[in-house]
Protein backbone atom coordinates (compact mmCIF):
# COMPACT_ATOMS: atom_id res chain seq x y z
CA UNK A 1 -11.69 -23.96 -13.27
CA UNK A 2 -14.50 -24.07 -15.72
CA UNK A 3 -14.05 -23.80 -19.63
CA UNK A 4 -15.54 -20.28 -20.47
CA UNK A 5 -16.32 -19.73 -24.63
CA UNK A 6 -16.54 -16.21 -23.49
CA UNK A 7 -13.60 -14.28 -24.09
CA UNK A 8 -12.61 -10.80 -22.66
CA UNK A 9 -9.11 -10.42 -23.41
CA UNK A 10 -9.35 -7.87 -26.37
CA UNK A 11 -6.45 -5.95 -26.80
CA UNK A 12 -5.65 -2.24 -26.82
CA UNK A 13 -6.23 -0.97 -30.49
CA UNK A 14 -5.58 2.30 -29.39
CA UNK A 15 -2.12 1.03 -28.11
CA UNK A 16 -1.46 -0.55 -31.34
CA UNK A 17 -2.66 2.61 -33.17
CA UNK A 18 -0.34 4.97 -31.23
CA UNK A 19 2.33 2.80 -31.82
CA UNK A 20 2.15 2.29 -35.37
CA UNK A 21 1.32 5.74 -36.04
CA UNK A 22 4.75 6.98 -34.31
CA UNK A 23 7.47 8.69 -36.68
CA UNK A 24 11.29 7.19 -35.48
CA UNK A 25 12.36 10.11 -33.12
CA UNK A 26 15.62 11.56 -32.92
CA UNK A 27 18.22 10.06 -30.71
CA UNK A 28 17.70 12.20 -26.75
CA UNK A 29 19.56 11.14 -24.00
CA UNK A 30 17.60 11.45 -20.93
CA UNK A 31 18.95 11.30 -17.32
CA UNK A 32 16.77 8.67 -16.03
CA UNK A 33 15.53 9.08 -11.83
CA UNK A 34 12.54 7.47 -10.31
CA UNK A 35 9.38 9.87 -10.03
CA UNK A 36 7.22 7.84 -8.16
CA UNK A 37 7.40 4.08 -5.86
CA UNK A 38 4.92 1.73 -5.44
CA UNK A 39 5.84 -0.63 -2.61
CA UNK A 40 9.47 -1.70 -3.06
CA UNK A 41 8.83 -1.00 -7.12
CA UNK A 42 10.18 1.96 -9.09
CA UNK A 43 8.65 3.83 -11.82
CA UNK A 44 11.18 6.08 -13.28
CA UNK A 45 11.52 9.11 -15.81
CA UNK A 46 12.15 6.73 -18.78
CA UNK A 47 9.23 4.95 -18.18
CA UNK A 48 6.68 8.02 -17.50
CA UNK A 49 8.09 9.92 -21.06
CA UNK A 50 7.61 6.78 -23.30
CA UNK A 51 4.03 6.60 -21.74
CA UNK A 52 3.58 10.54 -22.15
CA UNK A 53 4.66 10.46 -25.46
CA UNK A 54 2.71 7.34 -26.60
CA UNK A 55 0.04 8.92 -25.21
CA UNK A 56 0.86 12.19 -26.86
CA UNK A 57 0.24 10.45 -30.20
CA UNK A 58 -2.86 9.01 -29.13
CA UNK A 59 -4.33 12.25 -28.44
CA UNK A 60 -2.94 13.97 -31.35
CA UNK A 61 -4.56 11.03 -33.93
CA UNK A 62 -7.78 11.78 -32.04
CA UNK A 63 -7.45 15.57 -32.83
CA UNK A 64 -7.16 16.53 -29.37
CA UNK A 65 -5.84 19.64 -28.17
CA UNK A 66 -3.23 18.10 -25.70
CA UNK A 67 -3.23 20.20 -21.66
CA UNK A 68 -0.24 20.92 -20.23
CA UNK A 69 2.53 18.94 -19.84
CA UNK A 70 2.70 19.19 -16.02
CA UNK A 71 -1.23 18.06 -16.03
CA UNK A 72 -0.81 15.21 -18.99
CA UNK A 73 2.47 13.77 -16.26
CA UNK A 74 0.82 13.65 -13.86
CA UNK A 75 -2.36 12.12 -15.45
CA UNK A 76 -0.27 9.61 -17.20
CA UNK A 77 1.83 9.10 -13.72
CA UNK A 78 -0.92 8.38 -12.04
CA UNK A 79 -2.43 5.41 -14.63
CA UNK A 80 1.06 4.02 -14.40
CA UNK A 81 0.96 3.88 -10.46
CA UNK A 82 -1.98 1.77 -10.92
CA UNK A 83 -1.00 -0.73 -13.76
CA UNK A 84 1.72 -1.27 -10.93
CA UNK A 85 -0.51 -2.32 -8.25
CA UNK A 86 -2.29 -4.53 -10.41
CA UNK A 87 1.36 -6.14 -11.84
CA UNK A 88 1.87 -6.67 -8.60
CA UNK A 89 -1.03 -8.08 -7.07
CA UNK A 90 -0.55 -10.39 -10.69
CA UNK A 91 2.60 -11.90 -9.46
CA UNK A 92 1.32 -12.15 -5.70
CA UNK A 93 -1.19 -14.59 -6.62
CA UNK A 94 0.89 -16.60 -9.29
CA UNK A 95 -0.72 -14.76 -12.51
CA UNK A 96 1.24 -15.33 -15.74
CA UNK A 97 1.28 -15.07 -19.49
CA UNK A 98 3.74 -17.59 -21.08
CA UNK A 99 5.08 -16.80 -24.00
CA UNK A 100 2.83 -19.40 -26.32
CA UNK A 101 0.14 -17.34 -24.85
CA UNK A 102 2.20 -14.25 -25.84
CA UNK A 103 2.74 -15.67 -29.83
CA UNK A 104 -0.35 -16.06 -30.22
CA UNK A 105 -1.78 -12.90 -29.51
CA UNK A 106 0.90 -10.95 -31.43
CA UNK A 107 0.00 -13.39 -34.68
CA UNK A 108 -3.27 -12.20 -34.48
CA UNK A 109 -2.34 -8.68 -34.39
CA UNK A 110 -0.65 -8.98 -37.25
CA UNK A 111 -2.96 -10.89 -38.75
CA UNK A 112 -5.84 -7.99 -38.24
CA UNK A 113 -3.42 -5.79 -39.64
CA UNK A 114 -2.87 -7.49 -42.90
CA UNK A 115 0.95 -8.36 -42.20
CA UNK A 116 2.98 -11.16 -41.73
CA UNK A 117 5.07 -11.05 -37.81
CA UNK A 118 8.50 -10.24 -39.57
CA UNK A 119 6.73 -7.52 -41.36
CA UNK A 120 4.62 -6.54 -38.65
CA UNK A 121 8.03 -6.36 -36.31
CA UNK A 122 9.67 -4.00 -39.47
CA UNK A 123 7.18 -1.55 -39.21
CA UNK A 124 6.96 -1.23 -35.42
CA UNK A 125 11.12 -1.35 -35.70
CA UNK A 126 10.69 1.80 -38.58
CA UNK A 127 8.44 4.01 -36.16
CA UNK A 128 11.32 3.61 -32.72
CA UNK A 129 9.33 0.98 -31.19
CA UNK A 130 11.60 -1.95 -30.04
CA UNK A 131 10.56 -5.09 -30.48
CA UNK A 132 11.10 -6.22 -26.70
CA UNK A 133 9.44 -2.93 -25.79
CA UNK A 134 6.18 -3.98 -27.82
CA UNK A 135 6.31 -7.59 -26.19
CA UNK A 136 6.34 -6.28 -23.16
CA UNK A 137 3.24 -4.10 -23.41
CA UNK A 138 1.26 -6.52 -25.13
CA UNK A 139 2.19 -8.83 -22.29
CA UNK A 140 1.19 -6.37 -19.42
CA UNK A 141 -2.16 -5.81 -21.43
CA UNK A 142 -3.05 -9.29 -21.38
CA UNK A 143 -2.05 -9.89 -18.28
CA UNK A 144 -3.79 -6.75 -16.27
CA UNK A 145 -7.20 -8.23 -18.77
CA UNK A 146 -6.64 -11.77 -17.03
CA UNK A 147 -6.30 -9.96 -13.67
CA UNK A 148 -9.41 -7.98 -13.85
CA UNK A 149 -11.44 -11.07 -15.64
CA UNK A 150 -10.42 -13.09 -12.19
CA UNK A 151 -10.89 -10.51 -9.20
CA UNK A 152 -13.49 -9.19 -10.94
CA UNK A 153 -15.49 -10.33 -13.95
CA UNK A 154 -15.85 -14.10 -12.74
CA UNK A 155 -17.07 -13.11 -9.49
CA UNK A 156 -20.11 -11.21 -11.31
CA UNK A 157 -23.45 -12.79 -10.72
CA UNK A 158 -26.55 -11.83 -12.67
CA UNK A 159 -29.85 -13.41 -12.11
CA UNK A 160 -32.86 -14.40 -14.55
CA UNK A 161 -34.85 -11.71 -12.16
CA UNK A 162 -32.90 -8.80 -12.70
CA UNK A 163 -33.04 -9.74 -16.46
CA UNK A 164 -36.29 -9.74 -16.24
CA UNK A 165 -36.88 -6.51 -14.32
CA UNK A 166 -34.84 -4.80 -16.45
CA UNK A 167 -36.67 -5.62 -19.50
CA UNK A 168 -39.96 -4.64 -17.73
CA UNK A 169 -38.92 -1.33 -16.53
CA UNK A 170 -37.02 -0.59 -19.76
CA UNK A 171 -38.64 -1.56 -22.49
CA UNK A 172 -37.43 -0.02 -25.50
CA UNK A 173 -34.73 2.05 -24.18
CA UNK A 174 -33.04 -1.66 -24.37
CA UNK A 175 -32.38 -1.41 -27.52
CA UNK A 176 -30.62 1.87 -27.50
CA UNK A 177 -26.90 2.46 -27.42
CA UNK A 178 -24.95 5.31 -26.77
CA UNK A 179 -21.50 6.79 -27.86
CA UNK A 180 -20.08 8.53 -24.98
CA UNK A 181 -17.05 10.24 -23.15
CA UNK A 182 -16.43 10.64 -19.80
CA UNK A 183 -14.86 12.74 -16.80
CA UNK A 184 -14.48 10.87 -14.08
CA UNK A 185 -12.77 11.86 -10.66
CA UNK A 186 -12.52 9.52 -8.37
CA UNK A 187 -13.77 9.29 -4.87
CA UNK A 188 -11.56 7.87 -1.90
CA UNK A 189 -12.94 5.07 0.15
CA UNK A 190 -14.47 5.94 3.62
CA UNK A 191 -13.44 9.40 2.19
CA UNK A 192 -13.38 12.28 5.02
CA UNK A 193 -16.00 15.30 4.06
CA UNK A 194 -13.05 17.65 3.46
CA UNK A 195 -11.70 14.97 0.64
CA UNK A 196 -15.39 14.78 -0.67
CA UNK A 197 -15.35 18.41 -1.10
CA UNK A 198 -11.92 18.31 -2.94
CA UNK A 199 -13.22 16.25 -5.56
CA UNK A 200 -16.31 17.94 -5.98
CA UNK A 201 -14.22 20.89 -6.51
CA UNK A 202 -12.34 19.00 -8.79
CA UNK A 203 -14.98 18.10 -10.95
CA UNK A 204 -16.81 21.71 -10.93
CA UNK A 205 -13.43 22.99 -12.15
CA UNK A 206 -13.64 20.56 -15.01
CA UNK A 207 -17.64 22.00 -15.81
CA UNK A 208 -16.28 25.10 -15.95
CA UNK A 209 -13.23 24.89 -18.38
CA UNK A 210 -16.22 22.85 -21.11
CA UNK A 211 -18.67 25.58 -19.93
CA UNK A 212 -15.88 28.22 -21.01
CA UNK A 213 -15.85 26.55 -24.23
CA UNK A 214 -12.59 24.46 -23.77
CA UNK A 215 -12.94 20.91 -25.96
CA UNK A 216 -13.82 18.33 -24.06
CA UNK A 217 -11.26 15.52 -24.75
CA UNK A 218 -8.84 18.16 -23.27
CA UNK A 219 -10.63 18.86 -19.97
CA UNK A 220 -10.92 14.86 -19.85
CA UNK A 221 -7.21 14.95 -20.56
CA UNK A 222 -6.51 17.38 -17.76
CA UNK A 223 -9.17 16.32 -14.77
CA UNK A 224 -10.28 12.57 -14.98
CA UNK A 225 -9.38 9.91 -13.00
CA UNK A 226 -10.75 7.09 -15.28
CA UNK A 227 -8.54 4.88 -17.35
CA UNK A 228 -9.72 6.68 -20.66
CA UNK A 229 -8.63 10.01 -19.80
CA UNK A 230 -5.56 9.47 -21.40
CA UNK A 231 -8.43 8.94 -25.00
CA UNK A 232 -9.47 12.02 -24.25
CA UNK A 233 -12.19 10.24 -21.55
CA UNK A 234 -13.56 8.24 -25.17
CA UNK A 235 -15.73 5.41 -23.95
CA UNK A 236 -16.75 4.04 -26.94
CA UNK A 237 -20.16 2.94 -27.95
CA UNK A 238 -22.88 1.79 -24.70
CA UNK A 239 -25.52 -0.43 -24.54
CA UNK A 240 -28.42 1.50 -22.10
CA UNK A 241 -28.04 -2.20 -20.24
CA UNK A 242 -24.61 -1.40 -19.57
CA UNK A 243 -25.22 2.01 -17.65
CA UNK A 244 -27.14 2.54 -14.39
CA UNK A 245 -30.93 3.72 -15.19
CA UNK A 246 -30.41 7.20 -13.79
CA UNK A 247 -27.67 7.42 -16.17
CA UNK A 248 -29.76 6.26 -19.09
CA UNK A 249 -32.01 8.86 -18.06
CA UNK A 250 -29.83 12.16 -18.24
CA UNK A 251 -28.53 10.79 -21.78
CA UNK A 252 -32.26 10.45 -23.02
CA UNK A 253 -32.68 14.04 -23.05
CA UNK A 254 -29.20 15.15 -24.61
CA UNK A 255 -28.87 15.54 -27.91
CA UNK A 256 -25.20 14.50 -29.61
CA UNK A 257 -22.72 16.77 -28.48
CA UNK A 258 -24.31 18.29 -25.29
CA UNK A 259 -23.13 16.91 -21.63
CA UNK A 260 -24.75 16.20 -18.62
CA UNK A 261 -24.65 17.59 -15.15
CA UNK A 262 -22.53 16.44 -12.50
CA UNK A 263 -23.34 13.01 -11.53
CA UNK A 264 -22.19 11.35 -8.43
CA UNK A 265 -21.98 7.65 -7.74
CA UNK A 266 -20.59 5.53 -4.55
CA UNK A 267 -17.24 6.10 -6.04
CA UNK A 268 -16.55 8.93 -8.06
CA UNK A 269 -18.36 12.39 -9.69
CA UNK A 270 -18.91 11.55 -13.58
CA UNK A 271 -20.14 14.74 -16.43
CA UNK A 272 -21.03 12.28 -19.64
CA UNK A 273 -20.49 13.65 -23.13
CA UNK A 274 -23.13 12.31 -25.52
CA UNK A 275 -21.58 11.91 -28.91
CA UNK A 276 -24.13 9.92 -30.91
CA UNK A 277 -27.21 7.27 -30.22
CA UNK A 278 -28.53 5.07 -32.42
CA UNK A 279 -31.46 2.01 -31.73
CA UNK A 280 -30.43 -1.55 -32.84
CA UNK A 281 -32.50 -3.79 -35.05
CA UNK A 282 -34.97 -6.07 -33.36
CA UNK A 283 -35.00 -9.17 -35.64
CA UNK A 284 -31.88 -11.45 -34.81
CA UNK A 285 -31.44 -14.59 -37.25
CA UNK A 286 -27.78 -16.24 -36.84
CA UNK A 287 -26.12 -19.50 -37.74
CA UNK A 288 -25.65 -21.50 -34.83
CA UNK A 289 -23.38 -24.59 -34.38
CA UNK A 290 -24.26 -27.30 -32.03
CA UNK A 291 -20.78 -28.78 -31.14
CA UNK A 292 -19.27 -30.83 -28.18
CA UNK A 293 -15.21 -30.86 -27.86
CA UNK A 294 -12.53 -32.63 -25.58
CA UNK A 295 -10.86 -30.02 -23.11
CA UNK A 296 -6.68 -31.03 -22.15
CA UNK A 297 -5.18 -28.05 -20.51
CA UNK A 298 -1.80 -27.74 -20.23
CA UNK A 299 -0.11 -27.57 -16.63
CA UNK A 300 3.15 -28.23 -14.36
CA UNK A 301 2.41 -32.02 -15.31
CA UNK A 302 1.02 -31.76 -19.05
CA UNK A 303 2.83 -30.04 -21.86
CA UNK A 304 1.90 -28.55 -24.62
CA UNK A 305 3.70 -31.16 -26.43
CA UNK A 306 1.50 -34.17 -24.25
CA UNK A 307 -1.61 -32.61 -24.49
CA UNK A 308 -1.43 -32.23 -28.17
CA UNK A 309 -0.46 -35.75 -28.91
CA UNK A 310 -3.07 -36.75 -26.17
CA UNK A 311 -5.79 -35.68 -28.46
CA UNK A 312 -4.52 -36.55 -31.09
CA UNK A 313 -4.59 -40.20 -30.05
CA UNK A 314 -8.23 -39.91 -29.10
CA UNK A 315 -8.89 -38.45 -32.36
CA UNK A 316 -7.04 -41.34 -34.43
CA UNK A 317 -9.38 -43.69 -31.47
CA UNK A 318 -12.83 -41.98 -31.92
CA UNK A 319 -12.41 -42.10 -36.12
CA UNK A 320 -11.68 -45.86 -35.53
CA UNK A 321 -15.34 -46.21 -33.73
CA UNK A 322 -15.13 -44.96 -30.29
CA UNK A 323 -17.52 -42.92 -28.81
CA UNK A 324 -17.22 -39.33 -28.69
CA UNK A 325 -18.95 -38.27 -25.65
CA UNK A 326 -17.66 -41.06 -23.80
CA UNK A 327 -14.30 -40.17 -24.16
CA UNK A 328 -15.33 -36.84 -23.58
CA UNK A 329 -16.58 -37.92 -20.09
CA UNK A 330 -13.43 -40.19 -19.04
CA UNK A 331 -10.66 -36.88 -20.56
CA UNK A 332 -11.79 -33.66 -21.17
CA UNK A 333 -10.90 -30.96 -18.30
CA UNK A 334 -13.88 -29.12 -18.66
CA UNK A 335 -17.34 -29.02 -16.84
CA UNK A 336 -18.96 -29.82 -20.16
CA UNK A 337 -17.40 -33.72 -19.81
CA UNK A 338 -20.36 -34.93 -17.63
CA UNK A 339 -22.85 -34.03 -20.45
CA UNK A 340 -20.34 -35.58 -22.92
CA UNK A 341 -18.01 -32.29 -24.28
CA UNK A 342 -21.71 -31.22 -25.64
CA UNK A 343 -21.64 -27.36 -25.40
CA UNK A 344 -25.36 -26.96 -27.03
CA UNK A 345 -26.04 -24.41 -29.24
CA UNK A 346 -23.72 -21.90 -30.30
CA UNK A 347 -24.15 -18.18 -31.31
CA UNK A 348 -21.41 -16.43 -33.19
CA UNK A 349 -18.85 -14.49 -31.01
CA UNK A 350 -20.12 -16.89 -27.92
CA UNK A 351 -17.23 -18.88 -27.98
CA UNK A 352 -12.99 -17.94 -28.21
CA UNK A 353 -11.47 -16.66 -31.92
CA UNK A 354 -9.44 -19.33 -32.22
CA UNK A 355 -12.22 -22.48 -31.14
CA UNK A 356 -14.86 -20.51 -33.47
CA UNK A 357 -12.43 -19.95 -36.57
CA UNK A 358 -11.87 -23.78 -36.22
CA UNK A 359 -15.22 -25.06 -36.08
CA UNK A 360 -16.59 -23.29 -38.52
CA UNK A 361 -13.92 -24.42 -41.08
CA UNK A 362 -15.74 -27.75 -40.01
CA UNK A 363 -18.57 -29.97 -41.98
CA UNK A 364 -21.10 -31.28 -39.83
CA UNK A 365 -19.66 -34.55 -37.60
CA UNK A 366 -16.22 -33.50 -39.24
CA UNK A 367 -14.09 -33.92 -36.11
CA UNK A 368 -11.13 -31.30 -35.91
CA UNK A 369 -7.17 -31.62 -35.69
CA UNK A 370 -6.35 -30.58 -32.04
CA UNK A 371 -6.88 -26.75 -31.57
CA UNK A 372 -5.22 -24.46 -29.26
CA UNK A 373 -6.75 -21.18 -27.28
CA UNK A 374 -6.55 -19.56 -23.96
CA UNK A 375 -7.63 -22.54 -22.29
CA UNK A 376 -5.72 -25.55 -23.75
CA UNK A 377 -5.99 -27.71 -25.98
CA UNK A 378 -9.34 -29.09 -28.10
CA UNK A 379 -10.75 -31.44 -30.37
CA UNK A 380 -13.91 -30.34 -31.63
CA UNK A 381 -16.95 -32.09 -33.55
CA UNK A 382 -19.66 -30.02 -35.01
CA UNK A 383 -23.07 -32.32 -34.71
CA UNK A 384 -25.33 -29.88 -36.36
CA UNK A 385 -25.87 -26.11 -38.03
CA UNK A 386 -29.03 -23.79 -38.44
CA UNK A 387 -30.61 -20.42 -39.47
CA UNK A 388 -32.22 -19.60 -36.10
CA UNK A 389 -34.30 -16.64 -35.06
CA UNK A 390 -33.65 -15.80 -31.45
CA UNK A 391 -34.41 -12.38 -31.10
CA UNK A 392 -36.09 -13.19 -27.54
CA UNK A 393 -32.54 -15.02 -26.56
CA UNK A 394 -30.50 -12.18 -27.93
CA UNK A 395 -32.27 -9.59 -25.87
CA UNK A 396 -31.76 -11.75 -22.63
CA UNK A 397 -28.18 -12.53 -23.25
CA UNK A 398 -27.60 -9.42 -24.63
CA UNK A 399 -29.06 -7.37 -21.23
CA UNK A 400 -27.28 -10.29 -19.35
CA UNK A 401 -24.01 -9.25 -20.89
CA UNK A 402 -24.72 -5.05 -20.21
CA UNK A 403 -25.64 -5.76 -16.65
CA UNK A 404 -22.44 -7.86 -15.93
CA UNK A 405 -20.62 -4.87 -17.86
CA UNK A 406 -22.18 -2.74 -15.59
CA UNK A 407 -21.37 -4.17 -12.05
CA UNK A 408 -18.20 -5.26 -13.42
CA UNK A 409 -16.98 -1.67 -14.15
CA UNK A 410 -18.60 -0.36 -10.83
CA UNK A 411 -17.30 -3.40 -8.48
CA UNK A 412 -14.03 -2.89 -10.78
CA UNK A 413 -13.24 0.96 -9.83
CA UNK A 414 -14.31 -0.04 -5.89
CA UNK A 415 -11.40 -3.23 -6.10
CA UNK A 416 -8.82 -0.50 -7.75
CA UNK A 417 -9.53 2.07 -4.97
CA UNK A 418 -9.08 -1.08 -2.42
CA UNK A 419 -5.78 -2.02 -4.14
CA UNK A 420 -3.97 1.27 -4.07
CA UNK A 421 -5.58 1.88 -1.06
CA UNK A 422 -3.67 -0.73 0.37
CA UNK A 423 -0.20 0.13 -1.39
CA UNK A 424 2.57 1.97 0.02
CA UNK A 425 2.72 5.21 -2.93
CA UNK A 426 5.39 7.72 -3.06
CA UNK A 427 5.33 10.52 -5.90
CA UNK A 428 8.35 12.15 -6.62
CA UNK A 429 7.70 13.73 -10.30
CA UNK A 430 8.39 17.37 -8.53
CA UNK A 431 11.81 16.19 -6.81
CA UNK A 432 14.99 17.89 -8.02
């Protein structure tokens, strides 16, 4: 597998947000049953009312009138039937998150929240929230990210021509980003014309409700299929790269606040909610670092432990007068080894948190104590450092990055239908 500097594993803040904002509840005892099965899994009552009520206080920090609590089950249900399938695909195809991995990401949590871990774990304790319980979520997070960066995100593919169409037909719209929500009902594959027509249905109904005034993070709450629905259908900010042209086109002539017509794409019927736009600055000048490293991962035969003191060997080697780059070629695990661990120049937020924070602590041909991240273990060099303008490279990479966005959400949704799709699903939420 190739080294990537790219990383995609951002966690939930919302998750964090809901749970930190929580008030300890009083003590319920709840009859647990199981509401729904995926395959030979079980999700049961317990489950589905921590979820609803996380949830709950998602909704309620966003200032969102919450729908009923028969809709926001079964909405909430329904996400947690397909976390499931993922979890389980996960573990079909040997997909884990040790618990290294695990510390690591909870440190930076904390970190980003301006705590130390035992206080960090007191105040999730003072709101209810276990500490197991939190693991456990952060856990799943990271690992249905992983999932979706394999099945889906590595197998994107965008070419130097579609870059280049893009910024032809575009022009400045490429610089334009756009704060959105979203209804989205989803489409079956190879759906019948009778299930077409129950979705469109579905999603008139929705058009209506906003049309009759109702807010609409509720209606979003209440009708979409899409993971945010649960956010009130928040998306977040957009680049126009990001979104299909025809999209980019219906949010042009909105002004924040209004909505679009019903769209339909190959797999669901969307109504967008423009919130705000704004154009980005066209000027780019950043600090780049030219660096090379030594990749060891860590596997069934290497430890931690080994490839640690590994590099730390070739450091004590290379600082007695070895060559870098030839070491680089005879021991690092990454593709960069052939052109001696060089990785050329590097933009900030192109490479992972924890490789970046290290080299830039570095001075130029300072050669670093071995660092860990996502991928193993490194010893870095920075060779050189400059002011750089590279507007013209930002505006490629950065319509690279909102087209792969783009067919990765789209391919994304299709491999989610596919996977459920292929599961065996029982509901029983209405069972006595």
């Amino acid at each position: 597998m190739t080294f990537s500097l790219t990383s995609s594993k951002k966690l939930s803040a919302a998750l964090l947000a809901a749970l930190l904002s929580q008030t300890a509840p009083a003590e319920v005892v709840t009859v647990d049953r199981v509401v729904a099965v995926v395959n030979r899994n079980a999700i049961t009552q317990v489950e589905l009312d921590r979820k609803v009520s996380a949830v709950k206080t998602n909704l309620d920090r966003q200032k969102v009138k919450l729908p009923p609590d028969d809709i926001l089950q079964q909405q909430v249900l329904d996400r947690l039937i397909t976390d499931q399938v993922q979890l389980q695909h996960a573990e079909k195809i040997g997909l884990r998150v040790d618990d290294k991995q695990l510390e690591m990401a909870i440190n930076r949590l904390a970190e980003q929240n301006g705590m130390s871990v035992p206080a960090f774990r007191d105040k999730l304790q003072s709101t209810g929230v276990t500490w197991r319980q939190f693991r456990d979520d952060i856990r799943q997070e990271i690992l249905l990210a992983r999932l979706k960066e394999r099945e889906v995100d590595s197998k994107v593919v965008v070419t130097e021509s579609e870059i280049d169409d893009y910024l032809k037909i575009s022009a400045g719209k490429a610089k334009m980003e756009y704060q959105l929500a979203q209804i989205q009902v989803n489409i079956p594959e190879n759906a019948s014309p009778e299930q077409i027509a129950a979705k469109r249905a579905r999603i008139q109904a929705a058009r209506q409700e906003i049309e009759a005034g109702k807010a609409f993070g509720t209606v979003a709450a209440s009708y979409s299929n899409d993971a945010n629905a649960t956010k009130g259908g928040v998306l977040g900010w957009r680049p126009a790269g990001s979104l299909p042209p025809a999209f980019t086109n219906l949010l042009d002539k909105l002004q924040p606040g209004e909505y679009t017509d019903i769209v339909r794409t190959p797999v669901a019927f969307h109504i967008f909610k423009l919130m705000d736009k704004r154009s980005q600055e066209e000027k780019v000048i950043v600090k780049q670092t030219r660096a090379r490293h030594i990749l060891i991962r860590s596997n069934e035969v290497t430890s931690t432990t080994d490839a640690r003191q590994k590099l730390l060997q070739m450091r004590d080697r290379i600082q007695g007068g070895q060559d870098f780059a030839r070491m680089a070629k005879s021991f690092s695990d990454d593709a960069s080894a052939s052109k001696g661990g060089d990785l050329g120049w590097l933009n900030p937020g192109e490479t992972v948190p924890p490789f970046e924070e290290a080299m830039n602590a570095l001075a130029v041909n300072e050669i670093s104590m071995p660092v860990q991240s996502p991928f193993g273990f490194h010893l870095i060099q920075v060779l050189e450092r400059r002011d750089q303008d590279v507007t013209q490279e930002q505006a490629r990479f950065k319509v690279r990055k909102e087209l792969a966005q783009r067919k990765a959400e789209e391919q994304y949704e299709d491999w989610l239908r596919q996977l459920r799709d292929r599961s065996r699903i029982v509901i029983r939420l209405k069972d006595e």
